[in-house]
PDB file of N, CA and C in Angstrom:
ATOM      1  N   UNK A   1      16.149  -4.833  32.864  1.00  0.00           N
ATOM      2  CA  UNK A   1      17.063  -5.022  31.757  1.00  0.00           C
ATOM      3  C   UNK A   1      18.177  -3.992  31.854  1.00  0.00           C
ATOM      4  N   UNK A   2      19.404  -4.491  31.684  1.00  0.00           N
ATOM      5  CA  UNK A   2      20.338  -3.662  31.403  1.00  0.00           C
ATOM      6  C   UNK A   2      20.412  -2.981  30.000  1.00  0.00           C
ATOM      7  N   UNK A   3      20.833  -1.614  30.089  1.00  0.00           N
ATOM      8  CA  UNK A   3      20.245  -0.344  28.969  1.00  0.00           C
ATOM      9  C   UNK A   3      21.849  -0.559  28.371  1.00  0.00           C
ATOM     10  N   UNK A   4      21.849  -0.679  27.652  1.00  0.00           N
ATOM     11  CA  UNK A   4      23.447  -0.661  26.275  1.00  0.00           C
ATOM     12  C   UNK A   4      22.844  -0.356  24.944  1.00  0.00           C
ATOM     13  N   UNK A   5      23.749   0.128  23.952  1.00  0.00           N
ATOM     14  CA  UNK A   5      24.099  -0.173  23.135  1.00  0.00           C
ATOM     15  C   UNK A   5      23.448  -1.247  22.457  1.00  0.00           C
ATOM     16  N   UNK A   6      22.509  -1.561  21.475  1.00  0.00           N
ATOM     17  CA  UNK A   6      22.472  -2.389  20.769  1.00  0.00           C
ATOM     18  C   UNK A   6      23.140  -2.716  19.798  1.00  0.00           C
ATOM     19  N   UNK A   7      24.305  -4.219  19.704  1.00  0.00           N
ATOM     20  CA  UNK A   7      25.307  -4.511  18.911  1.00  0.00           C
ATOM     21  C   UNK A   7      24.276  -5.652  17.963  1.00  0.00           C
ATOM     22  N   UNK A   8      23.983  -6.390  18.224  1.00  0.00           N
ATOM     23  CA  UNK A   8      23.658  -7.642  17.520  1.00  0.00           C
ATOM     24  C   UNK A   8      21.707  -7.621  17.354  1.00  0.00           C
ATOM     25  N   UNK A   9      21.736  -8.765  16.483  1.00  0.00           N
ATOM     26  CA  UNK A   9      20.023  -8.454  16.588  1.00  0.00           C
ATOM     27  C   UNK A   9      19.589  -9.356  17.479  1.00  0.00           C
ATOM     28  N   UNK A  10      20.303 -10.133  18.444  1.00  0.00           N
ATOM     29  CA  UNK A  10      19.904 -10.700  19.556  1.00  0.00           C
ATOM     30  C   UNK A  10      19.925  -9.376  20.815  1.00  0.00           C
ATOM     31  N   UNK A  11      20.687  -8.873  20.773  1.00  0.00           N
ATOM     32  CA  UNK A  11      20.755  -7.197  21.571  1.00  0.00           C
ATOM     33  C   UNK A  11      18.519  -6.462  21.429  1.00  0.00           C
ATOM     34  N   UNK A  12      18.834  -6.521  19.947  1.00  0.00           N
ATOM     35  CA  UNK A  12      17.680  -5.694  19.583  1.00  0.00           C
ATOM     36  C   UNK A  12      16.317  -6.496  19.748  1.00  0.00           C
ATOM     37  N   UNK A  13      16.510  -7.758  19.622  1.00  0.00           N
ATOM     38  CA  UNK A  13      15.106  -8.723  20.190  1.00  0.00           C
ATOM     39  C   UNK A  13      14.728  -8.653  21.393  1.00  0.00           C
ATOM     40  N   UNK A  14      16.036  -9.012  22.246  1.00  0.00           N
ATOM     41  CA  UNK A  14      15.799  -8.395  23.709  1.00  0.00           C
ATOM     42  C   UNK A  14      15.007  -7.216  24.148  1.00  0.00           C
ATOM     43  N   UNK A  15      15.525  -6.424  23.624  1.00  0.00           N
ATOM     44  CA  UNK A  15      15.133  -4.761  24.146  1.00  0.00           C
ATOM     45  C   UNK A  15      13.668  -4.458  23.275  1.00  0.00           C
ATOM     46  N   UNK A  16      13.445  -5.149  22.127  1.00  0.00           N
ATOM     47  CA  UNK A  16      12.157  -5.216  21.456  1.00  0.00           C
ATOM     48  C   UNK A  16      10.907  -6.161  22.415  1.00  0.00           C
ATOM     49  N   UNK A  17      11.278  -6.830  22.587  1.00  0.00           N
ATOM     50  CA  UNK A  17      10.372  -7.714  23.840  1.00  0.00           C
ATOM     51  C   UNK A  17      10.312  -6.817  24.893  1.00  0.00           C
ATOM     52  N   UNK A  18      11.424  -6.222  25.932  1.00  0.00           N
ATOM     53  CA  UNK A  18      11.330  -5.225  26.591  1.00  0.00           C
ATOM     54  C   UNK A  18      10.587  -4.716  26.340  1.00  0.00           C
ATOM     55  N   UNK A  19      10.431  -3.977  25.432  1.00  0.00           N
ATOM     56  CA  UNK A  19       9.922  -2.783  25.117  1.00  0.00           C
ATOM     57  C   UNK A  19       8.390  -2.922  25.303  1.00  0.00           C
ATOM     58  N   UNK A  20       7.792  -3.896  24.439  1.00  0.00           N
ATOM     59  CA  UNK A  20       6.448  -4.284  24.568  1.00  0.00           C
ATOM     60  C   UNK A  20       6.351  -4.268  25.548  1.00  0.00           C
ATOM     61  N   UNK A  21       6.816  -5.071  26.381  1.00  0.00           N
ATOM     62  CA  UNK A  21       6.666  -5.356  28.249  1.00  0.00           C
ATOM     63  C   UNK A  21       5.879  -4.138  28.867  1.00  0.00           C
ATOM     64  N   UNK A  22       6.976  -3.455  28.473  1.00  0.00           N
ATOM     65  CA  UNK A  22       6.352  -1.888  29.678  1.00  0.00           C
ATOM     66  C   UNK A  22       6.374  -0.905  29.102  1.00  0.00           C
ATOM     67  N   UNK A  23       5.750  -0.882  27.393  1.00  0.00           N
ATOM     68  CA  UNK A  23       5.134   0.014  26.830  1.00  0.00           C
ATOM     69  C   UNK A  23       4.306   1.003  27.112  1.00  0.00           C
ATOM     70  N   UNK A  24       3.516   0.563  28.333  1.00  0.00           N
ATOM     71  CA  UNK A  24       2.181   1.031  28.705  1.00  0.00           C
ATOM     72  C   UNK A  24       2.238   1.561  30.177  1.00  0.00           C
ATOM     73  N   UNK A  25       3.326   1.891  30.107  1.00  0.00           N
ATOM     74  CA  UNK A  25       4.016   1.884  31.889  1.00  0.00           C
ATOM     75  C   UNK A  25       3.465   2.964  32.316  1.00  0.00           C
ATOM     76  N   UNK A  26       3.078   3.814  33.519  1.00  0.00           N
ATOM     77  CA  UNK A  26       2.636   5.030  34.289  1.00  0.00           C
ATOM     78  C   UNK A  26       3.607   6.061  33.817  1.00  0.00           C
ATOM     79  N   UNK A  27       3.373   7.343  33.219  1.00  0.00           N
ATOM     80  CA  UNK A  27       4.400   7.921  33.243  1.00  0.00           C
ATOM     81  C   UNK A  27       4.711   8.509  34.306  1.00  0.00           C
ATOM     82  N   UNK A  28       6.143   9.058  34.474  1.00  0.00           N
ATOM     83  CA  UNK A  28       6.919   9.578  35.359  1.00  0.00           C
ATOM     84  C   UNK A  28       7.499   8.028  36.339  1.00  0.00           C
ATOM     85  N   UNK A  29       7.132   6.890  35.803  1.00  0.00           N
ATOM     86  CA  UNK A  29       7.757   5.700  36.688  1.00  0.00           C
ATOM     87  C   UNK A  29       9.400   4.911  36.073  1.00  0.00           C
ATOM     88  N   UNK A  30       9.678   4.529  37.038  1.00  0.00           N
ATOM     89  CA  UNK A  30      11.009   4.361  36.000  1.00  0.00           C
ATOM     90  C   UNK A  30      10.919   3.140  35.107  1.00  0.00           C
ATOM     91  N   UNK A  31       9.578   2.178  34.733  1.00  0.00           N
ATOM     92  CA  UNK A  31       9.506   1.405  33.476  1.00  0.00           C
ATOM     93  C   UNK A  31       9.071   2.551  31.772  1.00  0.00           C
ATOM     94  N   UNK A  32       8.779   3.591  32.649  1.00  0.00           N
ATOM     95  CA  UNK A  32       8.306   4.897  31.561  1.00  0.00           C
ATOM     96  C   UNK A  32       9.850   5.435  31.314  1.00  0.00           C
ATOM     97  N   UNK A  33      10.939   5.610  31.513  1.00  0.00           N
ATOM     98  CA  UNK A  33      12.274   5.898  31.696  1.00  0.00           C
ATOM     99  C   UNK A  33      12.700   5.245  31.032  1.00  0.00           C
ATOM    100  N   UNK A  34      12.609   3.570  31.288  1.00  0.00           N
ATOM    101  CA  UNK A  34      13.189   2.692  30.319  1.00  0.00           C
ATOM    102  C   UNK A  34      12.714   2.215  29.387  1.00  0.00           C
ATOM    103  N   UNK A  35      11.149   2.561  28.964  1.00  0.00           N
ATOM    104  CA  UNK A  35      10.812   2.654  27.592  1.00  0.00           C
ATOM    105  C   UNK A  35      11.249   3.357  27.050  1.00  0.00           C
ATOM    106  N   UNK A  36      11.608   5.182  27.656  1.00  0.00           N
ATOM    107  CA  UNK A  36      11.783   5.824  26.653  1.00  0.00           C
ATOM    108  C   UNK A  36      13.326   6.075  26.186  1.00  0.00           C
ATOM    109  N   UNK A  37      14.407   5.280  27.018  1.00  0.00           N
ATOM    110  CA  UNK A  37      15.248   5.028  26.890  1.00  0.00           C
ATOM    111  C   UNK A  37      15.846   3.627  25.598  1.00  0.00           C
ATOM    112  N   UNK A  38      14.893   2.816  25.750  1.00  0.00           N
ATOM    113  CA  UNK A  38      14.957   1.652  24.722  1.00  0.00           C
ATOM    114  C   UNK A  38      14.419   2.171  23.243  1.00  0.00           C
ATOM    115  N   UNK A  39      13.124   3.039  23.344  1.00  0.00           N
ATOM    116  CA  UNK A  39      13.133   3.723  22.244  1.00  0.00           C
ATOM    117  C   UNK A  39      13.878   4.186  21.422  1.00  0.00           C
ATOM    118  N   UNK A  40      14.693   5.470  22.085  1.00  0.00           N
ATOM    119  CA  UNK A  40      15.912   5.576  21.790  1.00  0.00           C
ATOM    120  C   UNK A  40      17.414   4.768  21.194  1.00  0.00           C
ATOM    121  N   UNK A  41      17.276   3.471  21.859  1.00  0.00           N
ATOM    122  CA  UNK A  41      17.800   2.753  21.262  1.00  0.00           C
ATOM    123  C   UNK A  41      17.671   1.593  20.292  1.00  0.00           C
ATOM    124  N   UNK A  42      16.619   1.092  20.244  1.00  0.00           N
ATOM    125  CA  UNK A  42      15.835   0.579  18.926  1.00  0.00           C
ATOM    126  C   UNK A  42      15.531   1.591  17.771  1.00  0.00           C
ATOM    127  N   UNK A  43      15.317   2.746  17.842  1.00  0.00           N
ATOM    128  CA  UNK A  43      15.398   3.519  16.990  1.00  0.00           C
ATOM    129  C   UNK A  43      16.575   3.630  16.058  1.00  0.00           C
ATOM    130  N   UNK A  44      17.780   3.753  16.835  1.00  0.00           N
ATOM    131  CA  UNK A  44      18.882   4.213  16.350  1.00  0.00           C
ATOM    132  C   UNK A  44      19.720   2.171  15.768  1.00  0.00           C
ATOM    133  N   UNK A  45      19.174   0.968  16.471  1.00  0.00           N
ATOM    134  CA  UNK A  45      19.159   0.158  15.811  1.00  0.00           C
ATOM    135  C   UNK A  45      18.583   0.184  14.574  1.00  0.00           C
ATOM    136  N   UNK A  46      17.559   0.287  14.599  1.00  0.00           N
ATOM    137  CA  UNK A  46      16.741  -0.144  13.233  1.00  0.00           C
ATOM    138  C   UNK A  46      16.888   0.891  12.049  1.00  0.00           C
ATOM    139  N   UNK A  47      17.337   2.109  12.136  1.00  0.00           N
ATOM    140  CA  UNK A  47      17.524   3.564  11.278  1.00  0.00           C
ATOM    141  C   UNK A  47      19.288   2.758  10.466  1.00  0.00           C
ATOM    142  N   UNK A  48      20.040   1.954  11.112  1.00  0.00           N
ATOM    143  CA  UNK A  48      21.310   1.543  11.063  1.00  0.00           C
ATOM    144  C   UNK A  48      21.487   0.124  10.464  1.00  0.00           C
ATOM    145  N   UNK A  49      20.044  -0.678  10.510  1.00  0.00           N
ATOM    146  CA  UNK A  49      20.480  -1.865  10.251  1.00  0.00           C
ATOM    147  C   UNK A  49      18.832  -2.314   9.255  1.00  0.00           C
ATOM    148  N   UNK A  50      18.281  -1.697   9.788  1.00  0.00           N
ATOM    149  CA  UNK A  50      16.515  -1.406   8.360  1.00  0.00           C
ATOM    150  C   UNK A  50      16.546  -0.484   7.503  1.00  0.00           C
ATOM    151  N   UNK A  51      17.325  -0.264   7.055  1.00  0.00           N
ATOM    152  CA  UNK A  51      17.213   1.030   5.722  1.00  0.00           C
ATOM    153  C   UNK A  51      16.067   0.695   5.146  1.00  0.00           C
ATOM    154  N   UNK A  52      15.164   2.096   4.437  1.00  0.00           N
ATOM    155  CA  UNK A  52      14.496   2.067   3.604  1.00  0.00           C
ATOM    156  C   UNK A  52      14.826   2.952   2.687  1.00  0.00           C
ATOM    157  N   UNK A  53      14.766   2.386   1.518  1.00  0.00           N
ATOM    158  CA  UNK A  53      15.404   3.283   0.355  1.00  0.00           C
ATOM    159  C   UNK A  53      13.950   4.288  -0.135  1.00  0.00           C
ATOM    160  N   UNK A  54      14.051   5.292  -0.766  1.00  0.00           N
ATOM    161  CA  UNK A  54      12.782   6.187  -1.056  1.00  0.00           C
ATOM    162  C   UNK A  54      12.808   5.416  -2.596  1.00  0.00           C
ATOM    163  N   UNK A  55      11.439   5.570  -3.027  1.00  0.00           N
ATOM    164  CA  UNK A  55      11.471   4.993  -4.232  1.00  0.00           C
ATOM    165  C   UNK A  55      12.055   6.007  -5.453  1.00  0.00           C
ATOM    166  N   UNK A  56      12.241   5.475  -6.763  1.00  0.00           N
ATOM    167  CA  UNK A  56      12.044   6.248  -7.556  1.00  0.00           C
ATOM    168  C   UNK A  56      11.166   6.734  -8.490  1.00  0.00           C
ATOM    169  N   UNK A  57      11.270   8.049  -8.968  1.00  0.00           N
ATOM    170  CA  UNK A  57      10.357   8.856  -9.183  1.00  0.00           C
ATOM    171  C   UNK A  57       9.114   8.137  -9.901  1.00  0.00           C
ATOM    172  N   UNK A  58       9.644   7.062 -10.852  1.00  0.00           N
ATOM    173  CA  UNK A  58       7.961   6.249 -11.340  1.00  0.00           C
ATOM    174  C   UNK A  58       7.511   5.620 -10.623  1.00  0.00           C
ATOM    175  N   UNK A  59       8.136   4.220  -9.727  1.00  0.00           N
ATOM    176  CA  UNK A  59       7.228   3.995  -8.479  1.00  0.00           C
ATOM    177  C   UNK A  59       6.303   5.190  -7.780  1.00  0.00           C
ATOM    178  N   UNK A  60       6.915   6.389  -7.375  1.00  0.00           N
ATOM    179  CA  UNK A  60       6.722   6.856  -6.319  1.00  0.00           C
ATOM    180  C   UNK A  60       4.846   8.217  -7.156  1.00  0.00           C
ATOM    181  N   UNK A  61       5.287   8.110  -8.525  1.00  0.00           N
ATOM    182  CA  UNK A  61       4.165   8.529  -9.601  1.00  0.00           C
ATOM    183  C   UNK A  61       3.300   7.243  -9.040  1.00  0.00           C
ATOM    184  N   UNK A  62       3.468   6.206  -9.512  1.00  0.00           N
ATOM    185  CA  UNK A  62       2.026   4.920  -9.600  1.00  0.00           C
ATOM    186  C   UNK A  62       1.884   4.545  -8.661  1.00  0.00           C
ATOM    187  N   UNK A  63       2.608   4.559  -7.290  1.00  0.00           N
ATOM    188  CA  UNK A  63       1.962   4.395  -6.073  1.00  0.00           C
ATOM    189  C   UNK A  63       1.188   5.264  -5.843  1.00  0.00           C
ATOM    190  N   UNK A  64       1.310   6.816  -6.135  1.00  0.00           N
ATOM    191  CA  UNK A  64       0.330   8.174  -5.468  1.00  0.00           C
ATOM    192  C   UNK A  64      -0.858   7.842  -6.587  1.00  0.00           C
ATOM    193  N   UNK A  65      -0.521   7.359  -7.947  1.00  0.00           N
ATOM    194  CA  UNK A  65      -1.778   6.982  -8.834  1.00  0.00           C
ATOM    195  C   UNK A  65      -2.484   6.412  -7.918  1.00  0.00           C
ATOM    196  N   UNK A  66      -2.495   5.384  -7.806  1.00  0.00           N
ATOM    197  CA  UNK A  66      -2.870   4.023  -7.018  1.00  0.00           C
ATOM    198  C   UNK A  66      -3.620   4.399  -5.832  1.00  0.00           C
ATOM    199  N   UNK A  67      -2.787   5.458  -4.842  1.00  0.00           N
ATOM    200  CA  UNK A  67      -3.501   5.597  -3.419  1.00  0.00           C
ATOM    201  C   UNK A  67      -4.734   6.721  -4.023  1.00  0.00           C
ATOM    202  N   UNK A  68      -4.590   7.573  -4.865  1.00  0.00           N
ATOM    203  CA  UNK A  68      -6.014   8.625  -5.183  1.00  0.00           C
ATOM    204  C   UNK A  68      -6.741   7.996  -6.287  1.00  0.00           C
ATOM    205  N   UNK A  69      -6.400   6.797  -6.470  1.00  0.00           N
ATOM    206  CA  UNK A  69      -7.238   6.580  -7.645  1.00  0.00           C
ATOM    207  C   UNK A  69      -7.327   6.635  -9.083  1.00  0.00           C
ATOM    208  N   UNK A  70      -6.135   7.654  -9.554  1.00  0.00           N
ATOM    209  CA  UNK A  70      -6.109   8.161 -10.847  1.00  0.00           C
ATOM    210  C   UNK A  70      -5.764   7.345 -11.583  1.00  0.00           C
ATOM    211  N   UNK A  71      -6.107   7.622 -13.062  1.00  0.00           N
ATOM    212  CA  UNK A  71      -5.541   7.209 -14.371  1.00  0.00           C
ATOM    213  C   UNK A  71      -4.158   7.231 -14.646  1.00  0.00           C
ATOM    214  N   UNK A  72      -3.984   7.252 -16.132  1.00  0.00           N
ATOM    215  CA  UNK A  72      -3.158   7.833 -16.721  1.00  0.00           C
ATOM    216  C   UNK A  72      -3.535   8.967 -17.379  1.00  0.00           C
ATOM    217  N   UNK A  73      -4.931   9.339 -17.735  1.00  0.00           N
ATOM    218  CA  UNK A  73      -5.678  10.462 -18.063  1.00  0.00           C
ATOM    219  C   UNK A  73      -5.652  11.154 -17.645  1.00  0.00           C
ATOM    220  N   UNK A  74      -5.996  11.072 -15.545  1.00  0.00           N
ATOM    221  CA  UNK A  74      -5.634  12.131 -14.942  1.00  0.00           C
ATOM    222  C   UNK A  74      -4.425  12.622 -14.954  1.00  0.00           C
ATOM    223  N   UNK A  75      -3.320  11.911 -15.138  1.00  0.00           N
ATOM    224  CA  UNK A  75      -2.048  12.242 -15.036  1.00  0.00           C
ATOM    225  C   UNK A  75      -2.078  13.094 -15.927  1.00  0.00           C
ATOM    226  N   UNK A  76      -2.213  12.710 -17.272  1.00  0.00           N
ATOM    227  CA  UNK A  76      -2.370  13.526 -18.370  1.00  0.00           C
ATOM    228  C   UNK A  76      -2.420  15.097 -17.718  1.00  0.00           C
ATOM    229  N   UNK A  77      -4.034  15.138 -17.786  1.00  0.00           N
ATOM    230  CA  UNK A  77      -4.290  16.728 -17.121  1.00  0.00           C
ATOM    231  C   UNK A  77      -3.483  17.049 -16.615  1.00  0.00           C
ATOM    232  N   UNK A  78      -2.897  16.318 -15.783  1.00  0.00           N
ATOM    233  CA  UNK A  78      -1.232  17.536 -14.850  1.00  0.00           C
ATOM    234  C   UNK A  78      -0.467  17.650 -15.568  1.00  0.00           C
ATOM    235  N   UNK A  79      -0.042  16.652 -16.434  1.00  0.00           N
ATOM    236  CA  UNK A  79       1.302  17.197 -17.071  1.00  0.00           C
ATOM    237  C   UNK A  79       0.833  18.003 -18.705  1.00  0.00           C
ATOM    238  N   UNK A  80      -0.331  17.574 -18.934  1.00  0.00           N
ATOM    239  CA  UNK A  80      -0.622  18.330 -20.417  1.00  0.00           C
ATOM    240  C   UNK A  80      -0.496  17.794 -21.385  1.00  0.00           C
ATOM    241  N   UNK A  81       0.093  16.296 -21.608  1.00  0.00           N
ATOM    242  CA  UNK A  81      -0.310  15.403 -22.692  1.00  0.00           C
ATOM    243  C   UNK A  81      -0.270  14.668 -22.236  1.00  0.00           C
ATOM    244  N   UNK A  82      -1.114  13.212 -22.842  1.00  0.00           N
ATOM    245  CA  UNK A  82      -1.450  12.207 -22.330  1.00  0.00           C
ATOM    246  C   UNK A  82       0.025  11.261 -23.156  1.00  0.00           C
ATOM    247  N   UNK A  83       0.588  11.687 -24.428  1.00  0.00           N
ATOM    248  CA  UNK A  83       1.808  11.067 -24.739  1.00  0.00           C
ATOM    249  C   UNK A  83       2.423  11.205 -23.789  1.00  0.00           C
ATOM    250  N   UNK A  84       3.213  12.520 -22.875  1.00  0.00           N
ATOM    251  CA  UNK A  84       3.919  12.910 -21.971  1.00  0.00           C
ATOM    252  C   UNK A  84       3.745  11.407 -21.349  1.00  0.00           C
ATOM    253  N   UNK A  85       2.466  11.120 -20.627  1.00  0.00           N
ATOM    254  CA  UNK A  85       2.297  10.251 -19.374  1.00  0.00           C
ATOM    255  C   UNK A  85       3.217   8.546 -20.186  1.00  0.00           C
ATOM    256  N   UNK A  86       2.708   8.462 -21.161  1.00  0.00           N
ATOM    257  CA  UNK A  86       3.427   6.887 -22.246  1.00  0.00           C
ATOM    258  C   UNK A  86       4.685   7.506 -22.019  1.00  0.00           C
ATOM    259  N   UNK A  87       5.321   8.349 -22.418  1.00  0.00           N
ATOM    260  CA  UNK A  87       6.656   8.182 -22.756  1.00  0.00           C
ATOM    261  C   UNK A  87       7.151   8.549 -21.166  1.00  0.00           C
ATOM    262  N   UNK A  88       6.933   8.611 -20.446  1.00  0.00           N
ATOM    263  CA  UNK A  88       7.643   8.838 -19.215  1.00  0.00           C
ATOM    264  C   UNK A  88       7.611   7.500 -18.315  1.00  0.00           C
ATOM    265  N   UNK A  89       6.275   6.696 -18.019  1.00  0.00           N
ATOM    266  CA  UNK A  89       6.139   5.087 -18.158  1.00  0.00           C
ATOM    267  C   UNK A  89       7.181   4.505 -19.033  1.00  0.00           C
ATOM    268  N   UNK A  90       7.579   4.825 -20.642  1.00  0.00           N
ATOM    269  CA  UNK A  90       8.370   3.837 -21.006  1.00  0.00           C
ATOM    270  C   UNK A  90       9.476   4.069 -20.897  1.00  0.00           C
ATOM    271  N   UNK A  91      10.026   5.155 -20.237  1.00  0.00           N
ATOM    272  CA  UNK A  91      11.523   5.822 -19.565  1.00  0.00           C
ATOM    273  C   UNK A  91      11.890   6.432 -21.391  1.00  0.00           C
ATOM    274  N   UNK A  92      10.735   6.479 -22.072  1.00  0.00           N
ATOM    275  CA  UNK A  92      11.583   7.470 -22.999  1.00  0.00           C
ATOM    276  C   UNK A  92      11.684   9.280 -23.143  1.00  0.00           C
ATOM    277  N   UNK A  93      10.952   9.504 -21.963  1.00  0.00           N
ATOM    278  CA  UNK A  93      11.475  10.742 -21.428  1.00  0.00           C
ATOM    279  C   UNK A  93      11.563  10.940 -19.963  1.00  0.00           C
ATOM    280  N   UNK A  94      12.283  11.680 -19.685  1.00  0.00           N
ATOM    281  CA  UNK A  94      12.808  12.378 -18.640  1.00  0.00           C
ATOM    282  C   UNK A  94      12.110  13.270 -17.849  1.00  0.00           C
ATOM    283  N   UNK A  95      11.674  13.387 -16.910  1.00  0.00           N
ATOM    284  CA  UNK A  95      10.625  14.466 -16.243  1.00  0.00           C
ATOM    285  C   UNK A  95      11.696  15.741 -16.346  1.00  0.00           C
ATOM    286  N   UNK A  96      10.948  16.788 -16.532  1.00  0.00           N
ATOM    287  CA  UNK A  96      11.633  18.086 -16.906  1.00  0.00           C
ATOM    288  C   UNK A  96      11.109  19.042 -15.463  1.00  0.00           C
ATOM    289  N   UNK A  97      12.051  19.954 -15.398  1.00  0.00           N
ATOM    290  CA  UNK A  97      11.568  20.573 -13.576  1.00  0.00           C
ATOM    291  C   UNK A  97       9.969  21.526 -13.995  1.00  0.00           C
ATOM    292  N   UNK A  98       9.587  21.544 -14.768  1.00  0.00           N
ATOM    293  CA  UNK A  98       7.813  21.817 -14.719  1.00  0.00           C
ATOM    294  C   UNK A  98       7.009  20.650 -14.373  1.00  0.00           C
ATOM    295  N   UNK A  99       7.394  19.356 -14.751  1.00  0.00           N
ATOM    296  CA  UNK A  99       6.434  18.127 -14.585  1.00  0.00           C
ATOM    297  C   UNK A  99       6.859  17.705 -12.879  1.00  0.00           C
ATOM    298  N   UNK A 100       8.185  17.948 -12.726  1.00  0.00           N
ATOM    299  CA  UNK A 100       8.441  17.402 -11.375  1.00  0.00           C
ATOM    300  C   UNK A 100       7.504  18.401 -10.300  1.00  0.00           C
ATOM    301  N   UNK A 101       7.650  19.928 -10.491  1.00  0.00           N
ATOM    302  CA  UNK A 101       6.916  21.134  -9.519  1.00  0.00           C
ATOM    303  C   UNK A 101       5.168  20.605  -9.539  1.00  0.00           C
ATOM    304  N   UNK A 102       4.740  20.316 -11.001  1.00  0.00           N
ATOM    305  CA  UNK A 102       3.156  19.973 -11.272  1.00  0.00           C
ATOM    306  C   UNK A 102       2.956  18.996 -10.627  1.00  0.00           C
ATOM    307  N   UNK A 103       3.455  17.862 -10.517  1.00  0.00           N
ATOM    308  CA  UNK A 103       3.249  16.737  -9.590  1.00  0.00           C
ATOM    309  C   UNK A 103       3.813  16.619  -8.245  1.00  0.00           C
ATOM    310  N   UNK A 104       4.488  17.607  -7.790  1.00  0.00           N
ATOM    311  CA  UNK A 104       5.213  17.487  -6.195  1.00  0.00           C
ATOM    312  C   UNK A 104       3.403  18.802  -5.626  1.00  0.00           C
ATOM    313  N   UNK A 105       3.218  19.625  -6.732  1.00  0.00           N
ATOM    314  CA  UNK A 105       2.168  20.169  -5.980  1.00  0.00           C
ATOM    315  C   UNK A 105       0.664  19.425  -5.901  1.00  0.00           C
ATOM    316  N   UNK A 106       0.555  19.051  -7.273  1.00  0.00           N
ATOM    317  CA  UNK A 106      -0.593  18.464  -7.198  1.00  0.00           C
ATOM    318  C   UNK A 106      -0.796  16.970  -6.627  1.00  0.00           C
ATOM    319  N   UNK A 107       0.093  16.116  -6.825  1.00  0.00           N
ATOM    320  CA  UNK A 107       0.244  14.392  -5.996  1.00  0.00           C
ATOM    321  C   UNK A 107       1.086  14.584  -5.003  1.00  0.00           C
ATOM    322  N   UNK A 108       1.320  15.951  -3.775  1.00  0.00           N
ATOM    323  CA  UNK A 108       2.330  15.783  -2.879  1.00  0.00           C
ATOM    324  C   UNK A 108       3.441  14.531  -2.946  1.00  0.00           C
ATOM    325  N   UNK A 109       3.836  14.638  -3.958  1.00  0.00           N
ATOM    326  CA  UNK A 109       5.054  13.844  -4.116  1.00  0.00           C
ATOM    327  C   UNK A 109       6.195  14.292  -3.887  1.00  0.00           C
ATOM    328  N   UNK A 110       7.393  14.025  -2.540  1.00  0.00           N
ATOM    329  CA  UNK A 110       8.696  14.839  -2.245  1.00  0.00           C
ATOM    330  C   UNK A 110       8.757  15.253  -3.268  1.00  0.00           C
ATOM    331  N   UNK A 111       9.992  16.761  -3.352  1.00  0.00           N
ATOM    332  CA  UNK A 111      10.908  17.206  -4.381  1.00  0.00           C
ATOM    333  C   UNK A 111      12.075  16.158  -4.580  1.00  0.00           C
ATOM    334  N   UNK A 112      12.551  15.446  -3.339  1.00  0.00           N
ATOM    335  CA  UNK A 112      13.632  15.092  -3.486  1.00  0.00           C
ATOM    336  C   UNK A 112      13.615  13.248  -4.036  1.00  0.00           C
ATOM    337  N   UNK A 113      12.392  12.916  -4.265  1.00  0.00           N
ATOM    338  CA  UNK A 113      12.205  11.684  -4.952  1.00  0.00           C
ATOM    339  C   UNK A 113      11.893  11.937  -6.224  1.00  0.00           C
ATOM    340  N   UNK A 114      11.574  13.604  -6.485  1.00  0.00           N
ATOM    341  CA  UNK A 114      10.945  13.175  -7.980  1.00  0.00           C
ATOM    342  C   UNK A 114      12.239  13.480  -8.943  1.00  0.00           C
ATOM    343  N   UNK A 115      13.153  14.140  -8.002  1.00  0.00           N
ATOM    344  CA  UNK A 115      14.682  14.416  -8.752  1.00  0.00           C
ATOM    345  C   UNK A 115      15.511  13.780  -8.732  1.00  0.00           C
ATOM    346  N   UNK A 116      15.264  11.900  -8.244  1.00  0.00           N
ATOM    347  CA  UNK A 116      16.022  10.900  -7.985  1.00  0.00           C
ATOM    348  C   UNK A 116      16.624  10.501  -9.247  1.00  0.00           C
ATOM    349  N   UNK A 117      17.721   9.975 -10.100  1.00  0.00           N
ATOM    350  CA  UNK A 117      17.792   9.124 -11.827  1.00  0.00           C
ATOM    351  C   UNK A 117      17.374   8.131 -11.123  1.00  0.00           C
ATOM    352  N   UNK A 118      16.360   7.894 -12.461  1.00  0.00           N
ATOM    353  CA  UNK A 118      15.906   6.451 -12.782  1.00  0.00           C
ATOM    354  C   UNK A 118      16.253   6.256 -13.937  1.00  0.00           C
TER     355      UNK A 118
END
């Protein structure tokens, strides 16, 4: 395969089929060269034309609920009232930078999603 630039997503299907092809290639051979060369460029396709947006800060609360299991009770305990947890669900308050630090430490939740406006 000739190595370019991926312009189109017929460009990027190509070089995605490639890629599978000789994924598994010997390293130091030159199909190991042009995997890691297509990498490179499917990467920089898909970073350009697949955006993923980070969620915001309540998704990104009830998904980490969700993956450990917790309540809204547990939530509670982190933030210190269990109203806190209702009124922040019904967007009638605002996470304040103590609730954002309590939950970026305790639900490793980025800093920079939990300081997103929603």
């Amino acid at each position: 395969m000739k190595l370019k630039i991926l312009k189109t997503k017929k460009d990027y299907q190509t070089a995605l089929e490639r890629f599978e092809e000789i994924f598994q290639a010997k390293p130091a051979s030159t199909e190991s060269d042009e995997a890691d060369v297509l990498s490179l460029l499917l990467k920089e396709y898909e970073e350009k034309h697949y955006v993923i947006e980070a969620p915001n800060p309540l998704e990104a609360i009830k998904y980490r609920m969700e993956q450990q299991g917790l309540t809204n009770s547990d939530l509670a305990v982190i933030l210190g009232f269990k109203s806190r947890v209702t009124d922040i669900f019904k967007k009638n308050r605002k996470l304040n930078l103590t609730m954002v630090r309590k939950l970026h430490h305790e639900l490793n939740i980025p800093l920079a999603t939990l300081v997103k406006e929603y």
